[in-house]
Protein backbone atom coordinates (compact mmCIF):
# COMPACT_ATOMS: atom_id res chain seq x y z
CA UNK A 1 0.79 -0.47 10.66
CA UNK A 2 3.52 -0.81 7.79
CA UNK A 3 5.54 1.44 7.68
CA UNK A 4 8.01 2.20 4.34
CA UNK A 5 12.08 2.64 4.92
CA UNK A 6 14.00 2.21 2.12
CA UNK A 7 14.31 1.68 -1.21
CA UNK A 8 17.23 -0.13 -3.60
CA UNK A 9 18.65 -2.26 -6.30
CA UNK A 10 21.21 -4.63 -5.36
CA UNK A 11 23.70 -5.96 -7.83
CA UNK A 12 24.54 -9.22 -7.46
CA UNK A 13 26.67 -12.32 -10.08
CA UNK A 14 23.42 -12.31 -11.19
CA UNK A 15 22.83 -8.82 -12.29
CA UNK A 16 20.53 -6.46 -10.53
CA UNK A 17 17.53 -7.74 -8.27
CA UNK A 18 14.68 -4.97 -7.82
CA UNK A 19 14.03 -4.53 -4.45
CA UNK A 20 10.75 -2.80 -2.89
CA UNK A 21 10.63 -1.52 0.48
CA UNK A 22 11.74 -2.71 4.31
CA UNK A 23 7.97 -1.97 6.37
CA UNK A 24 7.34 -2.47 9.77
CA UNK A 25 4.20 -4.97 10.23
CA UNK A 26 3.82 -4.25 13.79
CA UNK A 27 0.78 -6.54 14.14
CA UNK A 28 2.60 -9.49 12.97
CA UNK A 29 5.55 -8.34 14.91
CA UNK A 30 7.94 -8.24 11.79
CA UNK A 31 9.69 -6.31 9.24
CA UNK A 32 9.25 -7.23 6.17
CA UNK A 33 11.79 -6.64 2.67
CA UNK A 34 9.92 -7.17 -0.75
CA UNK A 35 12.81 -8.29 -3.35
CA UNK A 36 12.11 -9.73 -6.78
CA UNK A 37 11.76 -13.50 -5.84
CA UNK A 38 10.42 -13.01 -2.57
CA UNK A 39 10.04 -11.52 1.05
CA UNK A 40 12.43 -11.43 3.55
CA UNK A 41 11.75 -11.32 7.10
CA UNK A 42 13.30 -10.21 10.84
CA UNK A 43 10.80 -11.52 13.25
CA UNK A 44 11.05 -9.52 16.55
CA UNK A 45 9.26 -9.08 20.37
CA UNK A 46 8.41 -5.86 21.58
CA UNK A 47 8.55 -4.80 25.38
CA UNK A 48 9.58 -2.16 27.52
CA UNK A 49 11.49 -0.20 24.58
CA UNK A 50 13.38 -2.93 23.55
CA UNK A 51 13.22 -4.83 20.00
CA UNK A 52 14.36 -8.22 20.54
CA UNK A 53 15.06 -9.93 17.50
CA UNK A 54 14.14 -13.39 16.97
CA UNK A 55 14.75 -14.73 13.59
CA UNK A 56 15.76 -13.64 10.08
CA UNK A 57 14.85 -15.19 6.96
CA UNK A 58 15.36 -14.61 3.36
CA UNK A 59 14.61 -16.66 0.49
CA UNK A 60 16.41 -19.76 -0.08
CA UNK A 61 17.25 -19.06 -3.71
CA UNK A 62 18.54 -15.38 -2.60
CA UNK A 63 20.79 -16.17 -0.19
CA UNK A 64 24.48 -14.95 -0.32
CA UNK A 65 23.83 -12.00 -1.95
CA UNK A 66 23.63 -9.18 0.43
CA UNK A 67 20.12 -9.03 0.97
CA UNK A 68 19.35 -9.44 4.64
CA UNK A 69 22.38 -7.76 5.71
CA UNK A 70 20.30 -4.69 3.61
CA UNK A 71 17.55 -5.92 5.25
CA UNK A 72 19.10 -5.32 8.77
CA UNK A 73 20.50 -2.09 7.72
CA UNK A 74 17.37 -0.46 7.14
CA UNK A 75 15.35 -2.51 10.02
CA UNK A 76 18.02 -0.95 11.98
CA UNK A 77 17.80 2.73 10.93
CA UNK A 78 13.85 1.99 11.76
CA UNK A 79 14.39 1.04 15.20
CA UNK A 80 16.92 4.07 15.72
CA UNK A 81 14.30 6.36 14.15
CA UNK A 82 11.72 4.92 17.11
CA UNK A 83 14.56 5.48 19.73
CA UNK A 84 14.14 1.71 21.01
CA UNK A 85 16.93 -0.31 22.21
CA UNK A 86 17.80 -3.82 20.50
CA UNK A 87 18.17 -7.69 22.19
CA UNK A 88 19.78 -9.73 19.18
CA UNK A 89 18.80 -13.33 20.04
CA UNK A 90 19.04 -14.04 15.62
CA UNK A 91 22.63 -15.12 15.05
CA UNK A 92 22.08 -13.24 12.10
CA UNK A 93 21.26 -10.06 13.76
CA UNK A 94 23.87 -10.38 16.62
CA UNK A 95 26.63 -11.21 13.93
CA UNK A 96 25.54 -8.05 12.01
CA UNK A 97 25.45 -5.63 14.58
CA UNK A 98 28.88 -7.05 15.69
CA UNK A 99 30.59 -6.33 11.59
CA UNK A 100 28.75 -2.64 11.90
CA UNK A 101 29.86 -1.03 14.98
CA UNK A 102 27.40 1.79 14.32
CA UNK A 103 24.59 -0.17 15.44
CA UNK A 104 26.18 -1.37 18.98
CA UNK A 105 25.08 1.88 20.18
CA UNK A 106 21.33 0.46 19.61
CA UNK A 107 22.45 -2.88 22.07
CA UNK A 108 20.36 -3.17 25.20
């Protein structure tokens, strides 16, 4: 099932980057966030109501621009939306949720 979030441009140094949607692909256990260049990625486990969060990826040549921290973002308003509960093992993820405070209420 894939399931559409959100939409968005994000401006960058190197102008705007046309961005598609964040979608759940729940039988490859993974969101995934189209963006002109590529496809970014938050790998997760699902159990027991909790979305454990394994890894995070996003295009070599995109990085530093914003995008998987938009990524999380919207992954994040997806797994509030479900009413599930979140394990950060992804650096990434953990160090997100710890700069926006209003995710920690999602913390397992």
């Amino acid at each position: 099932m894939a399931r559409g979030i959100a939409n968005g441009y994000l401006n960058g140094a190197a102008g705007s980057l046309t961005m598609g949607q964040v979608r759940q692909n729940s039988a490859l256990h993974r969101f995934e966030f189209d963006i002109a260049g590529g496809t970014g990625l938050a790998l997760y486990r699902l159990a027991d109501g909790v979305m454990t969060f394994t890894h995070t990826e996003v295009p070599a040549a995109l990085r530093g621009r914003g995008i998987g921290s938009q990524m999380m973002h919207a992954v994040l308003q997806n797994v509030r939306a479900q009413g599930l509960k979140v394990v950060p093992r992804c650096p990434f993820v953990a160090d997100f949720i710890d700069r926006h405070p209003q995710h920690a209420d999602l913390l397992a």
